[in-house]
Protein backbone atom coordinates (compact mmCIF):
# COMPACT_ATOMS: atom_id res chain seq x y z
CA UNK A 1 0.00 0.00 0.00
CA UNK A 2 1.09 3.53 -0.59
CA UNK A 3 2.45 5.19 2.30
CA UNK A 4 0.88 8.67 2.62
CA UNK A 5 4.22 11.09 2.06
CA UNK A 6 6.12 8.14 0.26
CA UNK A 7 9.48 10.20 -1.49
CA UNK A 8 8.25 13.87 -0.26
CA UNK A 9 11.08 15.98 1.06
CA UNK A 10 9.92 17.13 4.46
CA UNK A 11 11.99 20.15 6.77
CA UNK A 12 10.40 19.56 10.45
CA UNK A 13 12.22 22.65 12.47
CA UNK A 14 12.89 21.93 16.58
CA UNK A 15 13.12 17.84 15.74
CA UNK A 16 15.32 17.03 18.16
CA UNK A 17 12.83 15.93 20.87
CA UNK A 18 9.13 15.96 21.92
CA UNK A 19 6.78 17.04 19.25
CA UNK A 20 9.33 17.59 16.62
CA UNK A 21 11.12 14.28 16.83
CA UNK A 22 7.30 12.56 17.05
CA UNK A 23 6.42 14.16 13.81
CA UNK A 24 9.93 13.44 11.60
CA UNK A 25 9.27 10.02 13.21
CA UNK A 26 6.13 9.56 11.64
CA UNK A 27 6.92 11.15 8.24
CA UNK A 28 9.23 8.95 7.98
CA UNK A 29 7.10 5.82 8.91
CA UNK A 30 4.48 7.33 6.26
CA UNK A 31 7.46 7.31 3.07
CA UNK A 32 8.91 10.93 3.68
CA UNK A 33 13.05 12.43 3.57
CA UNK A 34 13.65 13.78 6.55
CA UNK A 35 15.29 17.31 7.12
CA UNK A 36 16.02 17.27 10.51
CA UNK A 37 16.92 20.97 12.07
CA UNK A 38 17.59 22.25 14.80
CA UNK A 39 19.61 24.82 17.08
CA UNK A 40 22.85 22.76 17.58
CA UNK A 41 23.45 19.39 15.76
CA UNK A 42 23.86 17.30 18.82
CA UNK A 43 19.79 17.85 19.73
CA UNK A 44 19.59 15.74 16.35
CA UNK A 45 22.14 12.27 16.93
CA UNK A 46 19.23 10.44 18.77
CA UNK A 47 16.61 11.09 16.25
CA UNK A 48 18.78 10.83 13.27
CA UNK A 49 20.34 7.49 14.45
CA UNK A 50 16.94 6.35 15.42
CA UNK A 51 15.21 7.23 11.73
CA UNK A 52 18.63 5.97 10.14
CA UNK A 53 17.50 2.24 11.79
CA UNK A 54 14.46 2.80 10.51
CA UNK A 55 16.33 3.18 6.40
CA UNK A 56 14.58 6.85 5.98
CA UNK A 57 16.43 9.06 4.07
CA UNK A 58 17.62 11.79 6.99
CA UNK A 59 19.62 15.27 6.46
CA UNK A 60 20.24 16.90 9.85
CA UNK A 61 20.87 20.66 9.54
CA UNK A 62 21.87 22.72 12.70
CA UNK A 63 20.38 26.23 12.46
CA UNK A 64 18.89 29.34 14.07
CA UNK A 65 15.47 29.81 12.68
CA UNK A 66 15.31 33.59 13.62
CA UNK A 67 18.50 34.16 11.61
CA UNK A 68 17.66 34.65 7.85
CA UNK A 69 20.88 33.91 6.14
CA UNK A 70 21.08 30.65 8.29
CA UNK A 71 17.49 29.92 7.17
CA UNK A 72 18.41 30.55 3.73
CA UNK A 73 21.39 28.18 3.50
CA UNK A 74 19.52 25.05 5.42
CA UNK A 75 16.59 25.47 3.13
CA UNK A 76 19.75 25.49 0.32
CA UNK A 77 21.28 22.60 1.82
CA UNK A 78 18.30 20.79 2.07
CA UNK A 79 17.43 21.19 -2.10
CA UNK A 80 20.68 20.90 -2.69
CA UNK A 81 21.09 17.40 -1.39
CA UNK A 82 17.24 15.71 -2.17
CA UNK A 83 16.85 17.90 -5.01
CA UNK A 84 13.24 19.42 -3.83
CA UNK A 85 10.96 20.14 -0.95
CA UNK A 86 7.61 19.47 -0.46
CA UNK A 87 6.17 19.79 3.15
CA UNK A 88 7.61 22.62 5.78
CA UNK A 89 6.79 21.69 9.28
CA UNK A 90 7.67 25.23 11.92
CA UNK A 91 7.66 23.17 14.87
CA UNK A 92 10.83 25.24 16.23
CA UNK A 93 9.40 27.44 19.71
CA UNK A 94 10.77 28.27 23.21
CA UNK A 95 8.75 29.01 26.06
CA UNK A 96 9.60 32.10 28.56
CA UNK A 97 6.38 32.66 30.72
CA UNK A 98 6.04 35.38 33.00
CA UNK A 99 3.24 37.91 34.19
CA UNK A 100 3.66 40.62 32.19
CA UNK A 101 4.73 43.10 35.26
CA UNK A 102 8.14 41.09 35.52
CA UNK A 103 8.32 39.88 31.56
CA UNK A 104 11.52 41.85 30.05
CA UNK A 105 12.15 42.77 26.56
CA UNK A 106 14.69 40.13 25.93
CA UNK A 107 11.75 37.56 26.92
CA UNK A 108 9.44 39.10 24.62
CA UNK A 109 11.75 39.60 22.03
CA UNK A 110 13.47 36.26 21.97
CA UNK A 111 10.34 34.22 22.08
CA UNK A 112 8.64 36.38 19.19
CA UNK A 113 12.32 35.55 17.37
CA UNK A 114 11.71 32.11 17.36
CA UNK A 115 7.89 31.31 17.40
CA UNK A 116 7.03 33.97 14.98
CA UNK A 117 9.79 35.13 12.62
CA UNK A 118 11.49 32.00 12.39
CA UNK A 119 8.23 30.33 10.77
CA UNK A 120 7.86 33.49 8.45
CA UNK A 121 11.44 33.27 7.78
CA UNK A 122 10.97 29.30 6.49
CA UNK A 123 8.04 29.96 4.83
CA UNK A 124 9.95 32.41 2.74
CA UNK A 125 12.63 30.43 2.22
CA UNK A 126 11.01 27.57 0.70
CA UNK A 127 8.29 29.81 -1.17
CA UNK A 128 10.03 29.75 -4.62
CA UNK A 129 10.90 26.01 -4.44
CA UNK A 130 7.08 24.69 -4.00
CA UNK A 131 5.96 27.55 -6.31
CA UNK A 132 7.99 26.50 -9.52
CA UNK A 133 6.93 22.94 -8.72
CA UNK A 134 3.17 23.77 -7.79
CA UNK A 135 2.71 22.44 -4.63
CA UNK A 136 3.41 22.27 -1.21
CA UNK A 137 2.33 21.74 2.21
CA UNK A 138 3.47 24.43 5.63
CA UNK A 139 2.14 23.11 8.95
CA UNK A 140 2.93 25.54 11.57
CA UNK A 141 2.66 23.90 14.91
CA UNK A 142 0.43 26.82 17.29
CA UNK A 143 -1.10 26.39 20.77
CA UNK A 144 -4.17 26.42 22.14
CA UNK A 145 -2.49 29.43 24.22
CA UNK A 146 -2.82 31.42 20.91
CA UNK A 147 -6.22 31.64 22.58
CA UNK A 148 -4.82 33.41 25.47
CA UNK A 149 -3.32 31.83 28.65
CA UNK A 150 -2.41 33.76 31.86
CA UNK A 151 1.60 34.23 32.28
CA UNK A 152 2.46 33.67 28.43
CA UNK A 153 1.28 37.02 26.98
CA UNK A 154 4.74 36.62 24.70
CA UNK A 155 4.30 33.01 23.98
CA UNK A 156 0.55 33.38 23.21
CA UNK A 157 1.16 36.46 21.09
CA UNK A 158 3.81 34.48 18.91
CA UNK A 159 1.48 31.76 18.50
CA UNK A 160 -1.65 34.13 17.73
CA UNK A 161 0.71 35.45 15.09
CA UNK A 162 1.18 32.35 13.71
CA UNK A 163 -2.74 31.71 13.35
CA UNK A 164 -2.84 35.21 11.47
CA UNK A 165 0.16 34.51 9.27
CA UNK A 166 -1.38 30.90 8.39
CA UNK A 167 -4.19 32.62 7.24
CA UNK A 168 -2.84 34.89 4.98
CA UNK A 169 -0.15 32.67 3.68
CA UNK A 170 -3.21 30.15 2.42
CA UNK A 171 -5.16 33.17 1.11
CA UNK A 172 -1.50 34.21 -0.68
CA UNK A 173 -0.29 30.65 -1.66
CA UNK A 174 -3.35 28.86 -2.72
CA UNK A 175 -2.54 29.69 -6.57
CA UNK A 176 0.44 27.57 -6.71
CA UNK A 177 -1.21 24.95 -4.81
CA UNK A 178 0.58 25.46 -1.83
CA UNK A 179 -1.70 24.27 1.07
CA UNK A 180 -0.78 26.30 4.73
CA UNK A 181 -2.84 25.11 7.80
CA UNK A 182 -1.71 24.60 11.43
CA UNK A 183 -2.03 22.22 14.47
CA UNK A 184 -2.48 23.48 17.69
CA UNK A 185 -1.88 21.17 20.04
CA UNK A 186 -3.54 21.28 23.79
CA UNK A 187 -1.75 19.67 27.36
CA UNK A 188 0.20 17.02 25.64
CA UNK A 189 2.55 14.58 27.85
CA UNK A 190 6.31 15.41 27.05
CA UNK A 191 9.40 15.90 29.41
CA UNK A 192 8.09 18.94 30.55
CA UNK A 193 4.35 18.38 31.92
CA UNK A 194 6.04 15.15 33.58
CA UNK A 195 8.41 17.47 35.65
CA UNK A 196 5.46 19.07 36.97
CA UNK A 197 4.45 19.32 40.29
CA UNK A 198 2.35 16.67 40.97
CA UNK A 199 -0.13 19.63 42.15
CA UNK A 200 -0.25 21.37 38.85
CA UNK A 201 -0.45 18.02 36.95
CA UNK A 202 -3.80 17.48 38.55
CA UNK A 203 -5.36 20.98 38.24
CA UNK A 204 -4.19 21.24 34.11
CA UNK A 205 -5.89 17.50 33.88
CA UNK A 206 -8.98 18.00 36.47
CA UNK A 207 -9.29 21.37 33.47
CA UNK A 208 -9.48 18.69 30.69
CA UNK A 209 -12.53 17.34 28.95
CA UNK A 210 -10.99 13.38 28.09
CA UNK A 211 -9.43 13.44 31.83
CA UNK A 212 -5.56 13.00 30.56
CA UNK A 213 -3.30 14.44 28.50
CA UNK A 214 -2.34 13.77 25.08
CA UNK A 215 0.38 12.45 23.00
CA UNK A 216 3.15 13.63 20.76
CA UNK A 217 1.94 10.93 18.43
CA UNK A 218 -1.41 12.27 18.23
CA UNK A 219 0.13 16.12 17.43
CA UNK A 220 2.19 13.54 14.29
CA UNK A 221 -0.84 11.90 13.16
CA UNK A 222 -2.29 14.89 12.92
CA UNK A 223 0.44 16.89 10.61
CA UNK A 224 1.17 13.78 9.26
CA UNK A 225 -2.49 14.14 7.40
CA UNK A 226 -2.46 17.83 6.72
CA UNK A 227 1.16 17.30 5.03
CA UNK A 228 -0.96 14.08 2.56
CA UNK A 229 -3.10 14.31 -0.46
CA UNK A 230 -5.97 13.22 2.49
CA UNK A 231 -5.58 17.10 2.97
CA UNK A 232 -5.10 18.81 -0.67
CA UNK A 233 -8.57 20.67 -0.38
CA UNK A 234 -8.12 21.69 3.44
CA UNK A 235 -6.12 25.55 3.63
CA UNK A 236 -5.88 27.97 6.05
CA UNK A 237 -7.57 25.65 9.17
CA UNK A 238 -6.28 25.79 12.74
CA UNK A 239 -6.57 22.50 13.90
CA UNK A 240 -6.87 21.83 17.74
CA UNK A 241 -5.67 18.42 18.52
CA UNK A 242 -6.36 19.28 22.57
CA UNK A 243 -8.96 16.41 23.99
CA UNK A 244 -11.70 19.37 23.50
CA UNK A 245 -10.25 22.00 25.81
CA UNK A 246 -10.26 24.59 23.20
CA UNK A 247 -14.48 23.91 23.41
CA UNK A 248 -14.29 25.90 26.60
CA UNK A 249 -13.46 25.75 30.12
CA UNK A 250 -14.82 22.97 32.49
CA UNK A 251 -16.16 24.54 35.59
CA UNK A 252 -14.73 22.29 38.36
């Protein structure tokens, strides 16, 4: 049976763990290359030794997405040695919370860097690629904090960015068949949430509608189908892959 990516050249930004290493994992399952980037090179043996077992096709790239000219050259790199791409996943964020009485510049700045113009910056960067060859898929991994979430006003400004520019990169991009939607993904069970407090575990899941979190798997499934022909009349959609939190609040 056809695998659902099966030779597509795929960039997944931040894929050296959690989400980012779920979703090269199952690109590669479903047939894709993998472009593996991220900020330094050793964030990338595990996963690149991992998908190397697995025979996919891997090029790891280490690279500063809010940097343009080191943008530029990984998307170069990345032609230059598969020959094309086809699917752009901006996974790539960072997280600096803080009430926004003790959030400095450098917080708000660096986080808007990374989760806002490093995504632009890709999407740029690979724009004249899928338009000569008239297509291409860009899944930009949001939040449901793009909704608004108390102590992240720069993290859920960067990702309520990202909504708008998904938007207005499908309405842009649709003529050359270029397909740009995102995920946003709700409490999902990584290194992180398990570090919590075993207090603040049970408040964030007492919050949620399924009763327990989700999993990076179920963040790849899901830009594992926007990236597929399953998806080719689907643009500009946020989709919330968050147990039905984004619904509304649970009053408990």
């Amino acid at each position: 049976m056809l695998k659902r990516v099966q030779d597509k050249v795929a960039i997944v930004t931040g894929a050296g763990q959690g989400i980012g290493a779920a979703i090269a994992r199952r690109l590669a399952h479903e047939g894709a290359k993998i472009v593996l980037v991220d900020i330094k090179s050793e964030f990338l043996s595990d996963i690149v030794q991992e998908l190397t077992q697995l025979g996919a096709e891997t090029l790891s790239i280490a690279a500063d997405i809010s940097k343009k000219t080191q943008v530029v050259d990984m998307v170069a790199k990345a032609k230059d040695h598969f020959g094309t791409i086809d699917i752009l996943v901006n996974n790539a964020g960072i997280i600096r919370d803080g009430y926004l009485a003790k959030m400095s510049e450098d917080d708000w700045d660096k986080v808007m860097d990374v989760n806002l113009k490093g995504p632009f910056l890709c999407c740029q960067a690979v724009f004249d690629t899928m338009k000569s060859q008239n297509s291409g898929k860009i899944v930009n991994i949001v939040s449901r904090s793009w909704l608004g979430n108390i102590g992240q006003a720069n993290y859920s400004a960067s990702k309520g960015g990202l909504v708008s520019l998904t938007r207005t990169l499908a309405l842009e991009l649709a003529r050359f068949q270029i397909n740009v939607n995102a995920v946003a993904p709700g409490l999902i069970e990584t290194p992180m949430t398990r570090s919590m407090p075993e207090e603040a575990r049970s408040r964030l899941l007492r919050m949620q509608p399924t009763g327990k979190m989700g999993s990076v798997d179920d963040i790849a499934s899901a830009v594992c189908f926007l990236s597929s022909n399953d998806a080719a009349f689907i643009n500009g959609q946020i989709l919330h892959v968050d147990g039905g939190k984004s619904c509304g609040l649970l009053s408990l």
